[in-house]
C-alpha atoms as a PDB file:
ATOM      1  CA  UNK A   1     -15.362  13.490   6.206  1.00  0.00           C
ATOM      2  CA  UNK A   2     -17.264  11.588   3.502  1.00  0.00           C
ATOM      3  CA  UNK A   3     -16.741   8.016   3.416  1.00  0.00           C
ATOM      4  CA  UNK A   4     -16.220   6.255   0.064  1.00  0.00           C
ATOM      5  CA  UNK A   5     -17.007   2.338  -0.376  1.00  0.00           C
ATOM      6  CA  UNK A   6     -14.956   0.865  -2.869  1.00  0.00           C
ATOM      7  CA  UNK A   7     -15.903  -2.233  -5.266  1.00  0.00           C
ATOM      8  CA  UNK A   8     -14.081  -5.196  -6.172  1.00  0.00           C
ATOM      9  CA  UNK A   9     -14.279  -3.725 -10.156  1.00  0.00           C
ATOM     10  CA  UNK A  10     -13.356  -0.088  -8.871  1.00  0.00           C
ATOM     11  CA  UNK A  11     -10.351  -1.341  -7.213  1.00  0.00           C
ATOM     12  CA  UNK A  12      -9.272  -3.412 -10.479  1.00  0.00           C
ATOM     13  CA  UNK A  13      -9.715  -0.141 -12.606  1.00  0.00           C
ATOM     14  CA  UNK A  14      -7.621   2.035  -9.724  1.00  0.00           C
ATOM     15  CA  UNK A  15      -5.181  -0.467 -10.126  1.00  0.00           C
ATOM     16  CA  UNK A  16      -5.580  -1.017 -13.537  1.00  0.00           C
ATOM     17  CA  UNK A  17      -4.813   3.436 -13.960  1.00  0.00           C
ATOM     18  CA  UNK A  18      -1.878   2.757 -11.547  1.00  0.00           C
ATOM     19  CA  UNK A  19      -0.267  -0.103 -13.361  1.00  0.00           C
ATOM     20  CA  UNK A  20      -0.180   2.409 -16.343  1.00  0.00           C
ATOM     21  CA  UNK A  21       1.492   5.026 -14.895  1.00  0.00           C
ATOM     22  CA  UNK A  22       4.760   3.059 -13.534  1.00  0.00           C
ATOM     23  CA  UNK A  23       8.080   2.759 -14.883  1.00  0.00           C
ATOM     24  CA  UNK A  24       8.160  -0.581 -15.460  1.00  0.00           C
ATOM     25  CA  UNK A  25      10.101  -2.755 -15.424  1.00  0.00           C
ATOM     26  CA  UNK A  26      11.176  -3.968 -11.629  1.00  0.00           C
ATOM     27  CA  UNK A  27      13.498  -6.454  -9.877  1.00  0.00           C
ATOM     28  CA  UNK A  28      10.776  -7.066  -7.380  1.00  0.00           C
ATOM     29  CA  UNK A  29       7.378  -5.725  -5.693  1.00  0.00           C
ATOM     30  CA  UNK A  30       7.296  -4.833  -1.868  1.00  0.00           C
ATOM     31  CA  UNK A  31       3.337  -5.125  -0.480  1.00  0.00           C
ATOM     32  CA  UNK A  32       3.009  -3.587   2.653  1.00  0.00           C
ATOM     33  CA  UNK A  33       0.503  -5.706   4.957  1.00  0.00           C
ATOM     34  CA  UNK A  34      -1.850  -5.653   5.329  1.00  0.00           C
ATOM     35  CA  UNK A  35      -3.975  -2.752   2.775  1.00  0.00           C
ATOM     36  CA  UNK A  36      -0.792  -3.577  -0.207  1.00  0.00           C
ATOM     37  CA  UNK A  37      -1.141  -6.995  -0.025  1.00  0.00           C
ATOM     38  CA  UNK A  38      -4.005  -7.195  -2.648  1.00  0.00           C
ATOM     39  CA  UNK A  39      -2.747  -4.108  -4.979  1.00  0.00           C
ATOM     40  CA  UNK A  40       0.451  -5.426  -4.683  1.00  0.00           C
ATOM     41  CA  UNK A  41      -0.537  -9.027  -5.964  1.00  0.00           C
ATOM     42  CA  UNK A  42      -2.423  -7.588  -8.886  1.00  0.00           C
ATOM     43  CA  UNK A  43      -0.139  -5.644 -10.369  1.00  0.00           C
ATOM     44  CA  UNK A  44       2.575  -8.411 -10.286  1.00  0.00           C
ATOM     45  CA  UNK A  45      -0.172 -10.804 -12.033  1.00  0.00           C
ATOM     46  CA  UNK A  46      -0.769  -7.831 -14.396  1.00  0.00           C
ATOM     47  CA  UNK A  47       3.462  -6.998 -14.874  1.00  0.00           C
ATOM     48  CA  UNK A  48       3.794 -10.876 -14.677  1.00  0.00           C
ATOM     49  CA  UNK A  49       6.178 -10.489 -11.840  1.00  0.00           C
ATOM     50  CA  UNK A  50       7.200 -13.595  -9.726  1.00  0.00           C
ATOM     51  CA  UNK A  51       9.312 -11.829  -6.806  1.00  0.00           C
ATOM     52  CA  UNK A  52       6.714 -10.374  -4.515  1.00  0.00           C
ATOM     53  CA  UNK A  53       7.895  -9.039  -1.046  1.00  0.00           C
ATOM     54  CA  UNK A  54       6.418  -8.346   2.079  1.00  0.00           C
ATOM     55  CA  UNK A  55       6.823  -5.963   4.512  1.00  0.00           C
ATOM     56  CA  UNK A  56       4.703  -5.694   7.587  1.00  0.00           C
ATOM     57  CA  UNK A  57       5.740  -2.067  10.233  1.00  0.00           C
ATOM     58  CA  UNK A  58       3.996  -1.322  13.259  1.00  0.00           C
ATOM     59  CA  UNK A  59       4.183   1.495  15.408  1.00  0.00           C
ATOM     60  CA  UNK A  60       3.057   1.827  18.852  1.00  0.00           C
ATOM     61  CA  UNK A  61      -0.895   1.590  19.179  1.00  0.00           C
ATOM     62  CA  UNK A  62      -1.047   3.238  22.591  1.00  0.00           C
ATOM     63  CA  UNK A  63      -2.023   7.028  21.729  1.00  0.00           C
ATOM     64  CA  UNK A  64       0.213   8.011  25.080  1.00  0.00           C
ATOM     65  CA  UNK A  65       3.474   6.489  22.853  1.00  0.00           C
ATOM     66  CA  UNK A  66       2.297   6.933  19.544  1.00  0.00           C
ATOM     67  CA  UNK A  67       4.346  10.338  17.930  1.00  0.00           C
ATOM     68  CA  UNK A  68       4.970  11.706  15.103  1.00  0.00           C
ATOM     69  CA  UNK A  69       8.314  10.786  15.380  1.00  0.00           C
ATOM     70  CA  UNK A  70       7.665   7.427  16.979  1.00  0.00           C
ATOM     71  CA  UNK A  71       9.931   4.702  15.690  1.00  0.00           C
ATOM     72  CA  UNK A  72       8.520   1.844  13.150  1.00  0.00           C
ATOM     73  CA  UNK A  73       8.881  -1.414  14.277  1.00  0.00           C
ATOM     74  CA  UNK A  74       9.467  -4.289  11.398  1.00  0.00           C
ATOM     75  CA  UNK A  75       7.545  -7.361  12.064  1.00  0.00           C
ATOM     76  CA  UNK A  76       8.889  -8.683   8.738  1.00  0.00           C
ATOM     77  CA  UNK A  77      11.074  -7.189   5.728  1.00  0.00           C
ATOM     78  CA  UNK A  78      13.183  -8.964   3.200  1.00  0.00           C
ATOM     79  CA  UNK A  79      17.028  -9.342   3.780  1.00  0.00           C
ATOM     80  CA  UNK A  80      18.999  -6.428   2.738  1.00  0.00           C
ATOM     81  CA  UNK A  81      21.034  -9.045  -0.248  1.00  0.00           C
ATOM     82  CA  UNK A  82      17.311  -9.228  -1.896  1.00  0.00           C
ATOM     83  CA  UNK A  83      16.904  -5.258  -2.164  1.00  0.00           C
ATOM     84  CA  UNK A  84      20.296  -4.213  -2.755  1.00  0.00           C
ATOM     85  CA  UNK A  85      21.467  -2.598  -6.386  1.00  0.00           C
ATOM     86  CA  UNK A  86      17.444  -3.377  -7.563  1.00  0.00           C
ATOM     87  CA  UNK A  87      14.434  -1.293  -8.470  1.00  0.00           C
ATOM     88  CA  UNK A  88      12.113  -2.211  -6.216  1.00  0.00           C
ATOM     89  CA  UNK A  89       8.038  -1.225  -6.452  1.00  0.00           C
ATOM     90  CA  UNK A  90       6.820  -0.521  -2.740  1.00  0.00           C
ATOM     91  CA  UNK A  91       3.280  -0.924  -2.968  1.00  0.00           C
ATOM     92  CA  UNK A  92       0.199  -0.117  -0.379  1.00  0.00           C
ATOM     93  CA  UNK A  93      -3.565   0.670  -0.948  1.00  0.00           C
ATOM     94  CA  UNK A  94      -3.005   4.476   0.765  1.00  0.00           C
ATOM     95  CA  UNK A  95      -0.538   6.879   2.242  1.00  0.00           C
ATOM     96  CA  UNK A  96      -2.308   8.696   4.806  1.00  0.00           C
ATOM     97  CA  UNK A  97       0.671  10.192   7.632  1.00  0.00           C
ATOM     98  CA  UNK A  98       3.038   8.605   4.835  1.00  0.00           C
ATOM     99  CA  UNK A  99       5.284   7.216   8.128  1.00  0.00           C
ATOM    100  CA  UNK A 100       4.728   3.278   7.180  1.00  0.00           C
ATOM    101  CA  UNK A 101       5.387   3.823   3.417  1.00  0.00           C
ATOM    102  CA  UNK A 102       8.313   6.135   4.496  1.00  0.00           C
ATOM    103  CA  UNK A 103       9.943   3.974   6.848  1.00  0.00           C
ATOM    104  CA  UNK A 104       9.951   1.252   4.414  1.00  0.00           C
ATOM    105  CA  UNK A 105      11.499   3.550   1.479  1.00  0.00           C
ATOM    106  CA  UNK A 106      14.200   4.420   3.853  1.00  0.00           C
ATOM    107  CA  UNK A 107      15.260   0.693   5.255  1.00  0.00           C
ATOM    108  CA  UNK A 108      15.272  -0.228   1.265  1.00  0.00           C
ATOM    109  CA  UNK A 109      17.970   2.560   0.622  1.00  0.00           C
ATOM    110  CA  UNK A 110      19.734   1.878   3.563  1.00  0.00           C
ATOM    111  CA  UNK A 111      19.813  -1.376   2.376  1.00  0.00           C
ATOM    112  CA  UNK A 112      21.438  -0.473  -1.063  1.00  0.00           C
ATOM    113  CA  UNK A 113      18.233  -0.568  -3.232  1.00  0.00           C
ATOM    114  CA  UNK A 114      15.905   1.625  -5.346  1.00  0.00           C
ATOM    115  CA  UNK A 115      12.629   1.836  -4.134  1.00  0.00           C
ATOM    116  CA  UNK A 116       9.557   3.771  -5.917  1.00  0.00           C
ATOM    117  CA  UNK A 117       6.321   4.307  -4.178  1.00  0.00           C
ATOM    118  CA  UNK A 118       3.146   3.056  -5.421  1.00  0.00           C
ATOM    119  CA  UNK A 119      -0.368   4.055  -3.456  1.00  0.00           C
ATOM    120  CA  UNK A 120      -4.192   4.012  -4.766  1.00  0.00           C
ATOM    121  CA  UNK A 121      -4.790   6.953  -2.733  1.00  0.00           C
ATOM    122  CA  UNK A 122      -2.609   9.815  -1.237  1.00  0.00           C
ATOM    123  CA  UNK A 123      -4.159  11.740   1.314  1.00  0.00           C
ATOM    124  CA  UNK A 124      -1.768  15.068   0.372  1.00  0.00           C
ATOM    125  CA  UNK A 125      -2.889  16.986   3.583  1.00  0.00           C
ATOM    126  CA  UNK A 126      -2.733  14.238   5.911  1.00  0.00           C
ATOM    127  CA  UNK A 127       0.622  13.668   5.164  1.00  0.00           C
ATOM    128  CA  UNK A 128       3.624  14.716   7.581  1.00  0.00           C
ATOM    129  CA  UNK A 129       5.857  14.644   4.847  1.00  0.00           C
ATOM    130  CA  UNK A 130       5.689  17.593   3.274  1.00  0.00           C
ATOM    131  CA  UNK A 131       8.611  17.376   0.950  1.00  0.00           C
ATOM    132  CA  UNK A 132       8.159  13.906   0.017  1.00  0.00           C
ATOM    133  CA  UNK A 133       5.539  12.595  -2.526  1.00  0.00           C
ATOM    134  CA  UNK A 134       4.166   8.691  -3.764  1.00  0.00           C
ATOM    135  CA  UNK A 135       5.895   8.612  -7.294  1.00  0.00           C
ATOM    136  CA  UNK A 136       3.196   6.801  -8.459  1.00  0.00           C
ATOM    137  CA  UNK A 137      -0.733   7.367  -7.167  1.00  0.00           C
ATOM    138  CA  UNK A 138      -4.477   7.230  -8.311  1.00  0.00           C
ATOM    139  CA  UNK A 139      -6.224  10.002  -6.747  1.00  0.00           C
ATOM    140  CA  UNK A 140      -5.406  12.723  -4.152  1.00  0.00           C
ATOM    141  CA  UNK A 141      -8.483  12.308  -1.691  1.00  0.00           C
ATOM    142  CA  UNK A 142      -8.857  13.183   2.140  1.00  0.00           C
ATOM    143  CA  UNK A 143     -12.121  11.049   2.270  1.00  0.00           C
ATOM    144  CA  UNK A 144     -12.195   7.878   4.433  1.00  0.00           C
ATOM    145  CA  UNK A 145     -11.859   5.292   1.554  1.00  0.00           C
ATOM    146  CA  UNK A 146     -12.925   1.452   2.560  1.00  0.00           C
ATOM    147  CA  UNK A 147     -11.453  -1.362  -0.038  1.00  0.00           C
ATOM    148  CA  UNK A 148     -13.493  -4.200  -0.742  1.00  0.00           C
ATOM    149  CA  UNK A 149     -11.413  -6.220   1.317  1.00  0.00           C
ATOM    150  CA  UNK A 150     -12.166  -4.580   4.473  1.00  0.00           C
ATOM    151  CA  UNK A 151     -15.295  -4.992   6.848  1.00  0.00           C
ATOM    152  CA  UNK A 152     -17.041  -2.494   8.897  1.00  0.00           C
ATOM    153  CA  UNK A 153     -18.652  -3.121  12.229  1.00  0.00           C
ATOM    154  CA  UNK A 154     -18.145  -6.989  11.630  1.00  0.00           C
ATOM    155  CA  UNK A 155     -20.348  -7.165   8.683  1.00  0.00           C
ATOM    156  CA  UNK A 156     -20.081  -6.998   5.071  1.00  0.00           C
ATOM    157  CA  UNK A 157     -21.123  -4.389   3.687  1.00  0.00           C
ATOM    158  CA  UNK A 158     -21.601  -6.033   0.013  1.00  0.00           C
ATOM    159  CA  UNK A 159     -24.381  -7.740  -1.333  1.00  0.00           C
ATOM    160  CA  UNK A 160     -24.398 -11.196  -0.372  1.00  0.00           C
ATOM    161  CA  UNK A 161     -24.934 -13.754  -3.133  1.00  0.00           C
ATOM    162  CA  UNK A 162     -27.938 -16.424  -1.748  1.00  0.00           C
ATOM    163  CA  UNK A 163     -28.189 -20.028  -2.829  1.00  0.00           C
ATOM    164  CA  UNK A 164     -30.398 -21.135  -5.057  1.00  0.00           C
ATOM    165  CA  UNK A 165     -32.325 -24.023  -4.592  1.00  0.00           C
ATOM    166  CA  UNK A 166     -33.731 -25.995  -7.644  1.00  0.00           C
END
């Protein structure tokens, strides 16, 4: 598996390709923590959206409980009166199984609303939905892709800026 390291401007021109593919406009965006949080919050800057949700799902961590089928567990999630009868843009940096961004489709229309999916990268292979598709995505990749956001082995694999001293 080849691992791709993302920059700061090649996330803002993924997002940037993203933001032009919606079907704008929406009653609110839903960033799921933690890898939407950042796409999420730059495309409501760019769409000049003020209602940005959260939604944070965990399932189990243990390998020994951990399923296909296990069930999601949601940390946080807006009340059902702030999805229902509204388009709402559910937003995360990847869909790799698809079971986080799938969860949180299905709690929206249980909850009355409209969601559309929104991901940087679908990993089409990986996915254990088979039938089901992001509406919206970048590119269709099965490489381990690493956001600028992220750090690997506790270290930051950027080039640090050093002071100058006059």
């Amino acid at each position: 598996m080849k691992h791709i390291y993302l920059s700061w401007s090649e996330l803002e021109e993924l997002v940037s390709q993203l933001i032009f593919k919606l079907n704008t406009p929406y009653d609110a965006i839903l960033s799921i923590t933690r890898g939407g949080i950042i796409p999420g919050g730059m495309i409501a800057e760019a769409l000049k959206m003020k209602e940005v949700l959260t939604a944070a799902v965990l399932f189990p961590e243990n390998p020994s409980q951990r399923t296909t089928l296990s069930w999601p567990r949601f940390v946080q999630f807006p009340a059902d009166d702030r999805l229902r009868d509204r388009k709402i843009l559910v937003v995360d940096n990847l869909w790799y199984r698809g079971r986080t961004i799938m969860a949180v489709k299905g709690r929206i229309e249980i909850a009355g609303g409209y969601p559309e999916l929104a991901v940087l990268h679908w990993k089409k292979e990986s996915s254990v939905f088979s039938e089901d598709a992001p509406d919206y995505y970048v590119q269709i990749t099965e490489d381990f892709v690493h956001y600028p956001w992220q750090r690997i082995d506790d270290s930051d694999y950027r080039v640090r800026a050093e002071p100058v001293y006059s």
